[in-house]
Protein backbone atom coordinates (compact mmCIF):
# COMPACT_ATOMS: atom_id res chain seq x y z
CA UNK A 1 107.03 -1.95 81.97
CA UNK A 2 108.32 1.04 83.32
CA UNK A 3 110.85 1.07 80.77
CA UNK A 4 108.58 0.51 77.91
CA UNK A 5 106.64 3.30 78.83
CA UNK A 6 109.39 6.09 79.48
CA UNK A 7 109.94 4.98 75.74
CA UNK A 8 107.11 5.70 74.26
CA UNK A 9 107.03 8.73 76.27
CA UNK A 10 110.11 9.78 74.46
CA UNK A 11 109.02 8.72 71.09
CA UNK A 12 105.93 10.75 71.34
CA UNK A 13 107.90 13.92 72.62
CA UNK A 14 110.00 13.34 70.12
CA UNK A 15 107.04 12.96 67.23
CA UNK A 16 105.07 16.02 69.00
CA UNK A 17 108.52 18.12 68.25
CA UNK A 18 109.22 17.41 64.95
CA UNK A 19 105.77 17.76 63.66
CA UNK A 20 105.51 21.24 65.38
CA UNK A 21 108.84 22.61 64.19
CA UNK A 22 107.32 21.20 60.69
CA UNK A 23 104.53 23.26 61.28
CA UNK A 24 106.21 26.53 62.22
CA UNK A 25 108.14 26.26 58.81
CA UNK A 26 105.11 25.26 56.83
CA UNK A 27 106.36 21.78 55.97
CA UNK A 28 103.50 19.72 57.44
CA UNK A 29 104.51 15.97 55.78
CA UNK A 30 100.36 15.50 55.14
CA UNK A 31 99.45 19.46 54.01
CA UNK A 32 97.97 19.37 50.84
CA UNK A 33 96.45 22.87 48.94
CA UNK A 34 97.40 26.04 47.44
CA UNK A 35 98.72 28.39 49.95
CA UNK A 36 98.78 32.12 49.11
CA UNK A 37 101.00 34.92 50.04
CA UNK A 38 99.77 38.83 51.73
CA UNK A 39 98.00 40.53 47.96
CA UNK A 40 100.16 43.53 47.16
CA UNK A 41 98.06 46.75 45.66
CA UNK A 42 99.50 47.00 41.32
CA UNK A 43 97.98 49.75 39.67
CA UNK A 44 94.24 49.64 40.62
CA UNK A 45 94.49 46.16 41.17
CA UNK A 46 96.01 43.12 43.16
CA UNK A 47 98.93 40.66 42.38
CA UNK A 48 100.01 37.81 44.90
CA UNK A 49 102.30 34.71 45.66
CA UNK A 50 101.31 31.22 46.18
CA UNK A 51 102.10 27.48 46.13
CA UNK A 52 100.77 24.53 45.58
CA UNK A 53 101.83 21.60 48.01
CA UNK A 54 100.37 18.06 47.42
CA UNK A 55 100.88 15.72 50.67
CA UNK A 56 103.58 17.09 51.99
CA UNK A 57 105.65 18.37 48.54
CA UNK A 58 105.29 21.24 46.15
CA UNK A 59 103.81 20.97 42.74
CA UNK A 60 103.92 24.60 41.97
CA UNK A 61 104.81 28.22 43.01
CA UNK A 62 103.36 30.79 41.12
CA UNK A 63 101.73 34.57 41.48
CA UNK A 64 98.14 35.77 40.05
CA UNK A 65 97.24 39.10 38.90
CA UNK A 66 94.00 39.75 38.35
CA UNK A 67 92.44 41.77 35.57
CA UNK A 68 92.29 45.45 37.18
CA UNK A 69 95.91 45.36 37.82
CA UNK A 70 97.00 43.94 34.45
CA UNK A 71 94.48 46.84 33.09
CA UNK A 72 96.24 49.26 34.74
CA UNK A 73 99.02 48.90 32.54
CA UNK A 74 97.07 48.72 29.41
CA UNK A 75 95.47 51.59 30.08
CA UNK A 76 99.19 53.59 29.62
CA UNK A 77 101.55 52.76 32.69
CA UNK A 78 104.02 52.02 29.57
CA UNK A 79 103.86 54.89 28.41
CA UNK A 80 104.14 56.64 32.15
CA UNK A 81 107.46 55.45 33.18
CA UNK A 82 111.54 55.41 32.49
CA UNK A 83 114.33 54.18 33.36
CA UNK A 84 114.21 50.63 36.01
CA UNK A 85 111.84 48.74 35.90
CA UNK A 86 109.25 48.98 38.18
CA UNK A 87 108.92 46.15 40.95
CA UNK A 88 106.36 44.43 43.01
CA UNK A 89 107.62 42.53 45.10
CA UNK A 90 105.16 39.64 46.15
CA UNK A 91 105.68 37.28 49.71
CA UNK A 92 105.41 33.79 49.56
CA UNK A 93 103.56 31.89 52.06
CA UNK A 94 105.50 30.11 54.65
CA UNK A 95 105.37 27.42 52.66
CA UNK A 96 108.49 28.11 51.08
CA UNK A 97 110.41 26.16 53.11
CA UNK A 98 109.34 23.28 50.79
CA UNK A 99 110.93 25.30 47.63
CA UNK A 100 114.05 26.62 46.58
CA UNK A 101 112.33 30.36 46.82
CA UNK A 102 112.33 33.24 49.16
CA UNK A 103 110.14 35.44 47.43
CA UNK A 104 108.82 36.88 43.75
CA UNK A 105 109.13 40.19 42.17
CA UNK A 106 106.79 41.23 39.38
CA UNK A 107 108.55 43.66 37.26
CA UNK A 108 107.37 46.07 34.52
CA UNK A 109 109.96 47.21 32.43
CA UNK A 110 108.12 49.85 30.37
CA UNK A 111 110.49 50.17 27.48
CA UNK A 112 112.35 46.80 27.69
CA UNK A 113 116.16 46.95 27.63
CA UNK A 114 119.00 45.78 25.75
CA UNK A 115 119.91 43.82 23.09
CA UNK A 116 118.08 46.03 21.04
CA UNK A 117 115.56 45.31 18.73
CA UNK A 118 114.66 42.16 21.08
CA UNK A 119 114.29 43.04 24.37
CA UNK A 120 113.61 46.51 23.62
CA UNK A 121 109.45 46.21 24.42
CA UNK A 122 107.23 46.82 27.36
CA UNK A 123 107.81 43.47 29.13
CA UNK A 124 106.89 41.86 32.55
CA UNK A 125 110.00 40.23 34.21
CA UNK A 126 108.62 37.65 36.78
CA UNK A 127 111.94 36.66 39.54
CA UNK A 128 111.32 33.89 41.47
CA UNK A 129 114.38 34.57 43.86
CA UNK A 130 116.44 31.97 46.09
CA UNK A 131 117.97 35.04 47.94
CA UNK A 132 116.27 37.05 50.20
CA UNK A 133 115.54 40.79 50.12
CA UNK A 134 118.52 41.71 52.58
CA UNK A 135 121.36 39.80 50.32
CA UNK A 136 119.50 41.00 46.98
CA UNK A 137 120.11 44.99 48.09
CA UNK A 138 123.25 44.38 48.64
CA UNK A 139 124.06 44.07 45.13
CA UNK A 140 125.99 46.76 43.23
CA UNK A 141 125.58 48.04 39.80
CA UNK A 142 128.47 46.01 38.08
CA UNK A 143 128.88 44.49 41.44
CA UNK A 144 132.27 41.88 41.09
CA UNK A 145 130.77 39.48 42.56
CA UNK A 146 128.39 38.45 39.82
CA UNK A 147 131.22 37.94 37.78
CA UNK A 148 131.82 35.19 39.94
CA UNK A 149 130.15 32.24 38.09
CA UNK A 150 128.71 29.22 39.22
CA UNK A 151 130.04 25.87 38.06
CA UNK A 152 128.79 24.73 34.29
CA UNK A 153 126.86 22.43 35.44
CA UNK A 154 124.73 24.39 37.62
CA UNK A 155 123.70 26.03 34.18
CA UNK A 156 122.05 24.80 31.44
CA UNK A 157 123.91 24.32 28.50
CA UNK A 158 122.30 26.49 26.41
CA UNK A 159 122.24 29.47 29.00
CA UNK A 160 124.81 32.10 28.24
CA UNK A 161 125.82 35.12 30.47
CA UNK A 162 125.35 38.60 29.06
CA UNK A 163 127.22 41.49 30.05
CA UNK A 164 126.94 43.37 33.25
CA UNK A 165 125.27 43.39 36.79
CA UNK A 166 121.94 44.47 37.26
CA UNK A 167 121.59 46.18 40.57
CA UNK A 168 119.33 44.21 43.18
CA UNK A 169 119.76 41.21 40.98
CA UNK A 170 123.07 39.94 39.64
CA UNK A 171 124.16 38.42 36.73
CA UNK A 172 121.11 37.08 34.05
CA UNK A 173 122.05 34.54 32.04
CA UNK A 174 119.70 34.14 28.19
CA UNK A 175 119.08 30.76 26.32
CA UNK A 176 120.95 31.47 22.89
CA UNK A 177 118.24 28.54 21.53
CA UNK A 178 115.26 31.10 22.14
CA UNK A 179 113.42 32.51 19.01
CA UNK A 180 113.95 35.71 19.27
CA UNK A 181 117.56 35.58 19.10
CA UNK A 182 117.14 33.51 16.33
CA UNK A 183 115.18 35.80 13.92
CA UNK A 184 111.72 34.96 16.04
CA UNK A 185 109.40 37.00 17.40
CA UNK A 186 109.79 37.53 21.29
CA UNK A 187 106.40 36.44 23.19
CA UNK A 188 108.06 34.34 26.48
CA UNK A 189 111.66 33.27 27.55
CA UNK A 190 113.18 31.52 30.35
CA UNK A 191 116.15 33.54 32.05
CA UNK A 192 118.34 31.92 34.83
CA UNK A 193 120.12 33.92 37.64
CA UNK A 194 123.36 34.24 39.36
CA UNK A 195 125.41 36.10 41.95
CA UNK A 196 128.38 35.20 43.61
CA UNK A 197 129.09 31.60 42.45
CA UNK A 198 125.57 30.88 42.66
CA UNK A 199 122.19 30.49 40.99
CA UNK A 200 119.77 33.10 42.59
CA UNK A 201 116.88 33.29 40.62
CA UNK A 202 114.62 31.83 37.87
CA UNK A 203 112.75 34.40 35.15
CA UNK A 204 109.86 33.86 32.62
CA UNK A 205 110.01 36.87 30.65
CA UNK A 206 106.73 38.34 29.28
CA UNK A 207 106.04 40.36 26.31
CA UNK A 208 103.35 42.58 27.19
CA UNK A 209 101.72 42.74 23.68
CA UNK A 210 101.62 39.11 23.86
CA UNK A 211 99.99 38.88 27.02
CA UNK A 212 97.21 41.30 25.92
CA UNK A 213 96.41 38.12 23.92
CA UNK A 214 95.78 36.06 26.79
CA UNK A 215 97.25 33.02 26.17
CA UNK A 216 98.10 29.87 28.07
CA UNK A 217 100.98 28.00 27.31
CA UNK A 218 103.18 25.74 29.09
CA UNK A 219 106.67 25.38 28.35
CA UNK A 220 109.94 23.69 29.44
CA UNK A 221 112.43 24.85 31.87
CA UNK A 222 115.92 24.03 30.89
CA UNK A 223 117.26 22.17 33.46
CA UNK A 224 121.45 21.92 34.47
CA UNK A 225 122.91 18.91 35.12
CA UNK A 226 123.16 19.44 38.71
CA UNK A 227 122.52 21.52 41.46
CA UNK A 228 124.06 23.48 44.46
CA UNK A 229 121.29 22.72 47.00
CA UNK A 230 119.15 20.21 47.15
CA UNK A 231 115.15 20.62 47.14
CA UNK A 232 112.84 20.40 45.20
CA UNK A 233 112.90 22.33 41.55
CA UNK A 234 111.02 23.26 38.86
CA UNK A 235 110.59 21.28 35.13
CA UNK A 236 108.07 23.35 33.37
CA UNK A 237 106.40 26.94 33.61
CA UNK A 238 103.15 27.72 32.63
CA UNK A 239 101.56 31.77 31.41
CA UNK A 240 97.97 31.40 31.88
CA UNK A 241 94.56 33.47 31.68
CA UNK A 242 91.40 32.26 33.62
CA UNK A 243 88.71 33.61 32.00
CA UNK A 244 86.41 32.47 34.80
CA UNK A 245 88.35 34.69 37.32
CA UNK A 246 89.45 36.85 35.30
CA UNK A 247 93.09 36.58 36.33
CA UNK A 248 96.57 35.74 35.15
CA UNK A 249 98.67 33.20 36.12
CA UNK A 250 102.57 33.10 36.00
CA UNK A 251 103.88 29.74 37.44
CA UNK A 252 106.98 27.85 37.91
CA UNK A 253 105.45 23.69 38.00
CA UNK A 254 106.34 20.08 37.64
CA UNK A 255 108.70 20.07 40.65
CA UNK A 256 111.00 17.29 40.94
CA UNK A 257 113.10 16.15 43.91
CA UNK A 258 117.12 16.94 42.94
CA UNK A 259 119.93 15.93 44.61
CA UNK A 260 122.83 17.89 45.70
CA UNK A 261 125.83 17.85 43.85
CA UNK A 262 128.68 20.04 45.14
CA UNK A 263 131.48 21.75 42.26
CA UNK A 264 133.35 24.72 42.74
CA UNK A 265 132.13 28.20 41.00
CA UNK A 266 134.04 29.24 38.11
């Protein structure tokens, strides 16, 4: 009896444990809701990080920014700035844990960049980044390391590198299928990250004209044939306006549970 009890003492330590370390890294196995990160002042408005989490798992990470702050660029913030971009960078909740993701950076890039004649438009950049702040400074303009590669079939296949390192980020990497590098017009594209032999961020890029329109549309994520880490990833992402809130809504969705594969970088 004695025994049987020290036992189930044990058990129930045990249980007490592991559902409070769960806790402290916001992986409760029952939480379900959308969790949202500290707002960060944009312009004369708000923007802000959250997820999603449905028993346990996450169905979505996204950020909202509400109408004042998107205003605040329409009313000549494009017109205001040079060279970087500007960035926002948005916490996530502690949530996380559950996702790939370390945090988000809303970026304005107020006369686009290269290639020309595509690119070259005020844009938002939205980086939903699997490094953290500390190993993204650390990144050099033209920075050798993100000429370091990860293996092909972290990529998708239609995801090609472009030249050069972008400080604070790494290497971007464009989807030659998009339309505007096929004669299209440029409204939204999916960019993929690396540094070092590894992917470090995902990117829906925004034209800002478009957004003025305020769409929503939901389109596929590329997705490699395998990945580094496993966790759970993103299949879709979705460019929303709630006209109820009046807010816009930038989110990475459909998050499958991936397995992981380890290759060598290239």
């Amino acid at each position: 009896m004695k025994k049987s009890l020290k036992k189930s003492l044990v058990v129930l330590m045990a249980t007490v444990l592991t559902l409070s370390a769960c806790e402290k890294d916001g992986a409760t196995p029952a939480m379900s809701g959308t969790y949202q990160g500290k707002k960060t002042s944009v312009g004369d408005g708000k923007a802000w990080a959250w997820i999603t989490v449905e028993k346990g798992v996450p169905a979505a990470v996204g950020i909202t920014l509400d109408s004042k702050a998107f205003n605040s660029f329409s009313e000549g913030m494009h017109t205001q700035h040079d060279g970087p971009p500007t960035e926002y960078v948005l916490e996530l909740p502690k949530q996380k844990s559950l996702t790939p993701f370390d945090h988000i950076s809303f970026d304005w890039a107020a006369h686009g960049h290269a290639p020309e004649g595509v690119y070259t438009v005020p844009h938002f950049d939205v980086h939903f980044y699997m490094s953290t702040q500390a190993e993204r400074q650390a990144i050099l303009p033209d920075d050798p390391k993100s000429e370091i590669f990860p293996a092909p079939a972290y990529m998708p296949a239609q995801h090609v590198p472009i030249p050069g390192s972008v400080p604070f980020m790494g290497k971007h990497w464009v989807d030659v299928t998009s339309p505007e590098l096929n004669g299209g017009p440029f409204t939204t594209t999916f960019i993929y990250g690396s540094y070092n032999g590894k992917v470090s961020f995902y990117e829906p890029m925004i034209n800002y004209s478009w957004l003025q329109t305020k769409p929503t549309i939901t389109k596929d994520i590329p997705q490699p044939e395998a990945y580094s880490t496993a966790g759970y990833y993103p299949t879709r992402y979705k460019i929303s306006y709630d006209s109820s809130k009046d807010e816009y809504h930038i989110v990475l969705e459909d998050m499958i549970s991936r397995q992981e594969t380890p290759l060598e970088a290239q």
